[in-house]
N, C-alpha and C. Protein backbone atom coordinates (compact mmCIF):
# COMPACT_ATOMS: atom_id res chain seq x y z
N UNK A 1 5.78 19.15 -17.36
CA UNK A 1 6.85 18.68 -16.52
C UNK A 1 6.59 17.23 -16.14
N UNK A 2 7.66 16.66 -16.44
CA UNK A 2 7.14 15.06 -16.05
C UNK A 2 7.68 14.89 -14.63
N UNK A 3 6.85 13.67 -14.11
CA UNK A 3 6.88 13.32 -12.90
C UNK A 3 8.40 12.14 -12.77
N UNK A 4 8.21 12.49 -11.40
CA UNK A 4 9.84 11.75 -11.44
C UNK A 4 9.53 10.57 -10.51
N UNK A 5 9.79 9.28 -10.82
CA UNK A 5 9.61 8.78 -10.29
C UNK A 5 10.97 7.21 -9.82
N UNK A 6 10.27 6.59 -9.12
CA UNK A 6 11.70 5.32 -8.41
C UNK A 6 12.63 6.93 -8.07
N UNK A 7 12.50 7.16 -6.98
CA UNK A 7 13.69 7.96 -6.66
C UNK A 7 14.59 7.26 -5.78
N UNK A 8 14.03 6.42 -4.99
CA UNK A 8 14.58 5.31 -3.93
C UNK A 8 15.46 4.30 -4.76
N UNK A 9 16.55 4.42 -3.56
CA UNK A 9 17.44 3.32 -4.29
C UNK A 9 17.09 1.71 -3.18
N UNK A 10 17.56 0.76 -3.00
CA UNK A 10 17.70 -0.32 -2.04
C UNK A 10 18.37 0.36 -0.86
N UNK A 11 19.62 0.93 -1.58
CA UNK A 11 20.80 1.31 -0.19
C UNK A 11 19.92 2.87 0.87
N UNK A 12 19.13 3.25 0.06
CA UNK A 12 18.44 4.70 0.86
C UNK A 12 17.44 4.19 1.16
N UNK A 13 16.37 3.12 1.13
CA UNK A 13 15.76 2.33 2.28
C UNK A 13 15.96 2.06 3.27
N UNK A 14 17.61 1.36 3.22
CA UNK A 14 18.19 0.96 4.18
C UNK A 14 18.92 1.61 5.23
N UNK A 15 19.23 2.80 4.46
CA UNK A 15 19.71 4.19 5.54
C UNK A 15 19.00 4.71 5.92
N UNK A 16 17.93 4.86 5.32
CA UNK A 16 16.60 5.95 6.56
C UNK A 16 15.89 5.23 7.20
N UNK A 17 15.86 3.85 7.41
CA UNK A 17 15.35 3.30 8.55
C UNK A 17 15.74 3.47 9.77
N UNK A 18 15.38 4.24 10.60
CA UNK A 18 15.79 4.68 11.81
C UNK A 18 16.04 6.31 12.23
N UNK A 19 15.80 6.68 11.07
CA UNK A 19 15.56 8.19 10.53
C UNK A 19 13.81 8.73 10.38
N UNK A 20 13.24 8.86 11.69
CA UNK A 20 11.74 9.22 11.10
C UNK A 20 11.87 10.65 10.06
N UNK A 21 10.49 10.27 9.49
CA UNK A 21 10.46 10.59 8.17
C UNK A 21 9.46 10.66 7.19
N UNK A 22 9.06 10.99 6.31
CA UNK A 22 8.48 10.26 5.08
C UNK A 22 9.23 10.80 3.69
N UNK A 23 9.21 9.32 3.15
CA UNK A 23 10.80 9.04 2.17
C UNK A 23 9.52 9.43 0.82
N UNK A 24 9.58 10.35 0.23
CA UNK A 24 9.07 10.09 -1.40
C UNK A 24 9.45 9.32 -2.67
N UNK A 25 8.85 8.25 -3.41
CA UNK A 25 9.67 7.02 -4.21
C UNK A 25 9.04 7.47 -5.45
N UNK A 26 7.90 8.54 -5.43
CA UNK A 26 7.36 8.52 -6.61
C UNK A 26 6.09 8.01 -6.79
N UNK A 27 5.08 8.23 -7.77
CA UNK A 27 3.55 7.74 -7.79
C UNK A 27 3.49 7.30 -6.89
N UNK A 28 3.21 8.14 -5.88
CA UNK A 28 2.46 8.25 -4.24
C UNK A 28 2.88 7.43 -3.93
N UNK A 29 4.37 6.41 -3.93
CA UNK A 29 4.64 5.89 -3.04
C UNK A 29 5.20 6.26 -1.69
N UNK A 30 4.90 6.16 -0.55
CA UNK A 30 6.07 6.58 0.44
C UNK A 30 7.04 5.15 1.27
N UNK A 31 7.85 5.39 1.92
CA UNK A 31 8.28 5.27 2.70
C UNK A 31 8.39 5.85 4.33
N UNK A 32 7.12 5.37 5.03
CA UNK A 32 6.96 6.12 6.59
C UNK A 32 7.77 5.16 7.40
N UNK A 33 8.51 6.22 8.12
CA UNK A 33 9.68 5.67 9.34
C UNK A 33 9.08 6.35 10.69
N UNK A 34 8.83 5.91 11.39
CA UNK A 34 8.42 6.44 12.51
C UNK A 34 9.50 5.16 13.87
N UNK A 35 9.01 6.07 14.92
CA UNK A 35 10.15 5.05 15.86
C UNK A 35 9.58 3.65 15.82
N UNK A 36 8.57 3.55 15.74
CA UNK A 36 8.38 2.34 16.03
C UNK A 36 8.83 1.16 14.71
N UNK A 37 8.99 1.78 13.73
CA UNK A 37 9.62 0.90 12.49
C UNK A 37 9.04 1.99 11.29
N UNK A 38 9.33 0.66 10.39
CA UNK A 38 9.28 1.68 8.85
C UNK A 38 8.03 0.85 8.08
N UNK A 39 7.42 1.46 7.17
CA UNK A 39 6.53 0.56 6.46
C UNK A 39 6.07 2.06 5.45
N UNK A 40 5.79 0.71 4.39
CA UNK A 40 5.15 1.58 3.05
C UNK A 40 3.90 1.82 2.75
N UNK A 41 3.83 3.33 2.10
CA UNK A 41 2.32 4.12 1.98
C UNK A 41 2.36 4.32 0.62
N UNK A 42 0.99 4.11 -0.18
CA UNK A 42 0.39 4.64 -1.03
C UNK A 42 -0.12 5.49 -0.72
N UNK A 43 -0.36 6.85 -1.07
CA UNK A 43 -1.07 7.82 -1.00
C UNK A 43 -1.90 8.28 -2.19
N UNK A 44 -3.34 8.74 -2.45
CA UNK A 44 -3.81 9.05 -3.79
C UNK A 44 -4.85 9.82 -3.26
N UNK A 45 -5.44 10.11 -4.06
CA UNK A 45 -6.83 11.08 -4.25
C UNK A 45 -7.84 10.43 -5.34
N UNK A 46 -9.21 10.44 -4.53
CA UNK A 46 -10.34 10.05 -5.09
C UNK A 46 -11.36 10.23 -4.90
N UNK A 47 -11.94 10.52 -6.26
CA UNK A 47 -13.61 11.48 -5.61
C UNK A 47 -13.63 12.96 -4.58
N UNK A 48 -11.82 13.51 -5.05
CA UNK A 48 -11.48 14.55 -4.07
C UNK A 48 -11.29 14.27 -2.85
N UNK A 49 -11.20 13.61 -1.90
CA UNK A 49 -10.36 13.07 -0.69
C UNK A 49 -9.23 12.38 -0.84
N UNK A 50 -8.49 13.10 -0.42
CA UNK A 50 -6.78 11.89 -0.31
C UNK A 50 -7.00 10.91 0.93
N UNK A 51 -6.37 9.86 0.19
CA UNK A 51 -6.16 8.49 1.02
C UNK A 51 -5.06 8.03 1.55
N UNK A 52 -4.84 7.28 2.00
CA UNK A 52 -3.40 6.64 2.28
C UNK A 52 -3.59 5.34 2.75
N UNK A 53 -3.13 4.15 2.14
CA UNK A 53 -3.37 2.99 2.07
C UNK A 53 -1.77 2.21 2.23
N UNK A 54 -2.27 1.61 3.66
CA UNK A 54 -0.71 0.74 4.01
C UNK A 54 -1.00 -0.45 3.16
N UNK A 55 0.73 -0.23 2.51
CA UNK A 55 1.19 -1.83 1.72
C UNK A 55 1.56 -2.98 2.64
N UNK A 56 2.57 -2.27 4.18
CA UNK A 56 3.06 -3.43 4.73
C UNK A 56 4.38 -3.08 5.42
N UNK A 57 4.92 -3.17 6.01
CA UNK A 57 6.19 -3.55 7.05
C UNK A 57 7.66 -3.47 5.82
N UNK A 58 8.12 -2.68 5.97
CA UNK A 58 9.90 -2.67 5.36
C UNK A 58 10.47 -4.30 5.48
N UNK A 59 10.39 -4.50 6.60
CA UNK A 59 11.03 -6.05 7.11
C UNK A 59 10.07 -7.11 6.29
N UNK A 60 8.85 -7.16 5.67
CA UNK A 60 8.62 -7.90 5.06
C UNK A 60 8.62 -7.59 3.64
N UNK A 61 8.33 -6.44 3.04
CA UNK A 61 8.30 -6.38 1.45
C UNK A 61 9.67 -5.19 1.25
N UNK A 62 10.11 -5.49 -0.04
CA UNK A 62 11.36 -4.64 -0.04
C UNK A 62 10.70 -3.55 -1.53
N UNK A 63 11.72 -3.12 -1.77
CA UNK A 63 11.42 -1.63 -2.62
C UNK A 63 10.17 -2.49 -3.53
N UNK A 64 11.15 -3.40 -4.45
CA UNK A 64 10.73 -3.84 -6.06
C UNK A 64 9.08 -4.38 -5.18
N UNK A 65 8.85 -4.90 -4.35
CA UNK A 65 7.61 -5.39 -3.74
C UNK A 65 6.68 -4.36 -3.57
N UNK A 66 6.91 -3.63 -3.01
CA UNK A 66 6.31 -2.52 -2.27
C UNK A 66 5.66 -1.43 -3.44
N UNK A 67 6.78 -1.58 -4.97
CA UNK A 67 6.24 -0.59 -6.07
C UNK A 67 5.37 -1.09 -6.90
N UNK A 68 5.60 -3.02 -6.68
CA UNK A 68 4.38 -3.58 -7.35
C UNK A 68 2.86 -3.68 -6.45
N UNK A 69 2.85 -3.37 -5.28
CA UNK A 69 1.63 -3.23 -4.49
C UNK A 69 0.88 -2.21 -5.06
N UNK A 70 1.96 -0.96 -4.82
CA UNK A 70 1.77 0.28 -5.63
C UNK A 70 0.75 0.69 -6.89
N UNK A 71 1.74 -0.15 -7.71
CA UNK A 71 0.86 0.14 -9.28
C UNK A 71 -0.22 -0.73 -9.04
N UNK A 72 -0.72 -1.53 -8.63
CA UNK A 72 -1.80 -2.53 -8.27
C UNK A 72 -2.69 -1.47 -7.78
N UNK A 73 -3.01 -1.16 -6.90
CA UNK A 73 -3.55 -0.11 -5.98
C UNK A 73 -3.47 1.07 -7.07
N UNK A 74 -2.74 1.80 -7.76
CA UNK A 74 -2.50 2.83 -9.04
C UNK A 74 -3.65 2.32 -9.46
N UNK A 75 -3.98 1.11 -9.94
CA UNK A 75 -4.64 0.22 -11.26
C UNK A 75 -6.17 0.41 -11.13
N UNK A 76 -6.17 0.12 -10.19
CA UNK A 76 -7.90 0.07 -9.01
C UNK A 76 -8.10 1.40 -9.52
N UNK A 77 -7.26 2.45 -8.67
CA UNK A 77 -8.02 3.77 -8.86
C UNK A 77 -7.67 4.19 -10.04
N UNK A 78 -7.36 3.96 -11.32
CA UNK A 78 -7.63 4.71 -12.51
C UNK A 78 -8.76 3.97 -12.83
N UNK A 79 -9.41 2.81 -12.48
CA UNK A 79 -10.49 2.41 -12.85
C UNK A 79 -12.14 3.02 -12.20
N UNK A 80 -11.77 3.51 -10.92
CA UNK A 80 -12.37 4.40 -9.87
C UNK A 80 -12.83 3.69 -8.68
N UNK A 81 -12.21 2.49 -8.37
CA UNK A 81 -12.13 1.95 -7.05
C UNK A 81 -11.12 2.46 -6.70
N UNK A 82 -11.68 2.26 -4.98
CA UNK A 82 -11.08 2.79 -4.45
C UNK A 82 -10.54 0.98 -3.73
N UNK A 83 -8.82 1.60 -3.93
CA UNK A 83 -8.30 0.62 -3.30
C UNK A 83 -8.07 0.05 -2.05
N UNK A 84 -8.73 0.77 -1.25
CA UNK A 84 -8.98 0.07 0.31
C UNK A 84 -9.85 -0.96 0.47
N UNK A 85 -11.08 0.08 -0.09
CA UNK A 85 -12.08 -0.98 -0.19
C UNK A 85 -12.30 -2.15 -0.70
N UNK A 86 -11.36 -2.00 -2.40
CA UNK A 86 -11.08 -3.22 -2.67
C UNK A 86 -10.38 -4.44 -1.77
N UNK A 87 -9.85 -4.11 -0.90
CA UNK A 87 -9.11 -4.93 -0.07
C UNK A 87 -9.44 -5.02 1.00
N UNK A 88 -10.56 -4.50 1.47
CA UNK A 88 -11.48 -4.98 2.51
C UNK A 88 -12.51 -5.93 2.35
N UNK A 89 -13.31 -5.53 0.94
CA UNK A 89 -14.18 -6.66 0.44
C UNK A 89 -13.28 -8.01 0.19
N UNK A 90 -12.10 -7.64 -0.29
CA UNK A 90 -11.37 -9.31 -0.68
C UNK A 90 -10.78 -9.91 1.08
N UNK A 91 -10.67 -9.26 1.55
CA UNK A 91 -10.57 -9.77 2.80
C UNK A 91 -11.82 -10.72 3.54
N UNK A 92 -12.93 -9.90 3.21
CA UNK A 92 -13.96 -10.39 4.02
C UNK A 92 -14.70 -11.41 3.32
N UNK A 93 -14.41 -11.43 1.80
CA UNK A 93 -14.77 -12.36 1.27
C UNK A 93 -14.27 -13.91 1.74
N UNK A 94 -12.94 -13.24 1.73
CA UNK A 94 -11.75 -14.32 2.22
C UNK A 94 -12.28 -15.18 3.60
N UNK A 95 -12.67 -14.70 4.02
CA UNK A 95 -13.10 -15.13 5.65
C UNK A 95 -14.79 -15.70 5.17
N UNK A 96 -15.22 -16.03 4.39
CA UNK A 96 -16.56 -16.35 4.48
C UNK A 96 -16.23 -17.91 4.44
N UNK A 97 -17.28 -18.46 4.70
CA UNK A 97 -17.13 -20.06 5.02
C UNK A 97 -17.73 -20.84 3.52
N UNK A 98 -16.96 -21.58 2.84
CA UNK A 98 -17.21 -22.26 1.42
C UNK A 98 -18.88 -23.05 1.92
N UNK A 99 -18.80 -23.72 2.71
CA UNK A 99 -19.79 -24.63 3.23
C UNK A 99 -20.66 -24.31 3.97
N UNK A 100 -22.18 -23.88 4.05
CA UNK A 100 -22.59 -22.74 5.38
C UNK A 100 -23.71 -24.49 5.32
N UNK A 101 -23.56 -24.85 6.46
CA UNK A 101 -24.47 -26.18 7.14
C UNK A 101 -26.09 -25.61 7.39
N UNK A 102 -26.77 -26.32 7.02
CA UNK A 102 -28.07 -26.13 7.03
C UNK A 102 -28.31 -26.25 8.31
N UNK A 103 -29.42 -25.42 9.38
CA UNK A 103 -29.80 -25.83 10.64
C UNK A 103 -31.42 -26.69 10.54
N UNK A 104 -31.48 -27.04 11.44
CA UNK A 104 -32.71 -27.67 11.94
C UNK A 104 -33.20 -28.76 10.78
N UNK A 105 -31.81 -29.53 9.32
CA UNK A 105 -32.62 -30.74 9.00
C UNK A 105 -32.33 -30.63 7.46
């Protein structure tokens, strides 16, 4: 049985915002609406624990955005990272200082 996937249209984004929820788009994408707003979930399994890894805010990334985060994050874990982590290390990498000043000379 094949998997079905893009079930989300643009216009059914835009109608269940304000509808809590969780919207299914296909390869673990979701759509979570809760009152406080809407924003998109990857969900997967790895090493036997399911995950769930936020893409980001409805108001900033839209479907076509949100499915390329998706397969990105897909990509990681068929390789067997785990995609959080990947994006914690690139974060913290991100924050390290190019130039670290020598003390005392």
């Amino acid at each position: 049985m094949a998997r079905i996937t893009a079930r989300l249209t643009a216009l059914q984004v835009t109608r269940a915002v304000g509808k809590p929820g969780m919207y299914a788009d296909g390869n673990g994408l979701y759509l979570q609406v809760t009152e406080g707003g809407a924003s998109w979930i990857y969900r997967f399994m790895l090493k036997g624990s399911a995950r769930e890894m936020g893409l980001g805010p409805v108001a900033l990334y839209g479907l076509q955005e949100a499915r390329a985060k998706a397969l990105d994050a897909r990509r990681l874990r068929h390789e067997g990272v785990d995609p959080i982590e990947a994006r914690r290390a690139a974060r913290a990498k991100a924050w390290l200082p190019l130039d670290i000043p020598r003390l005392g000379g």
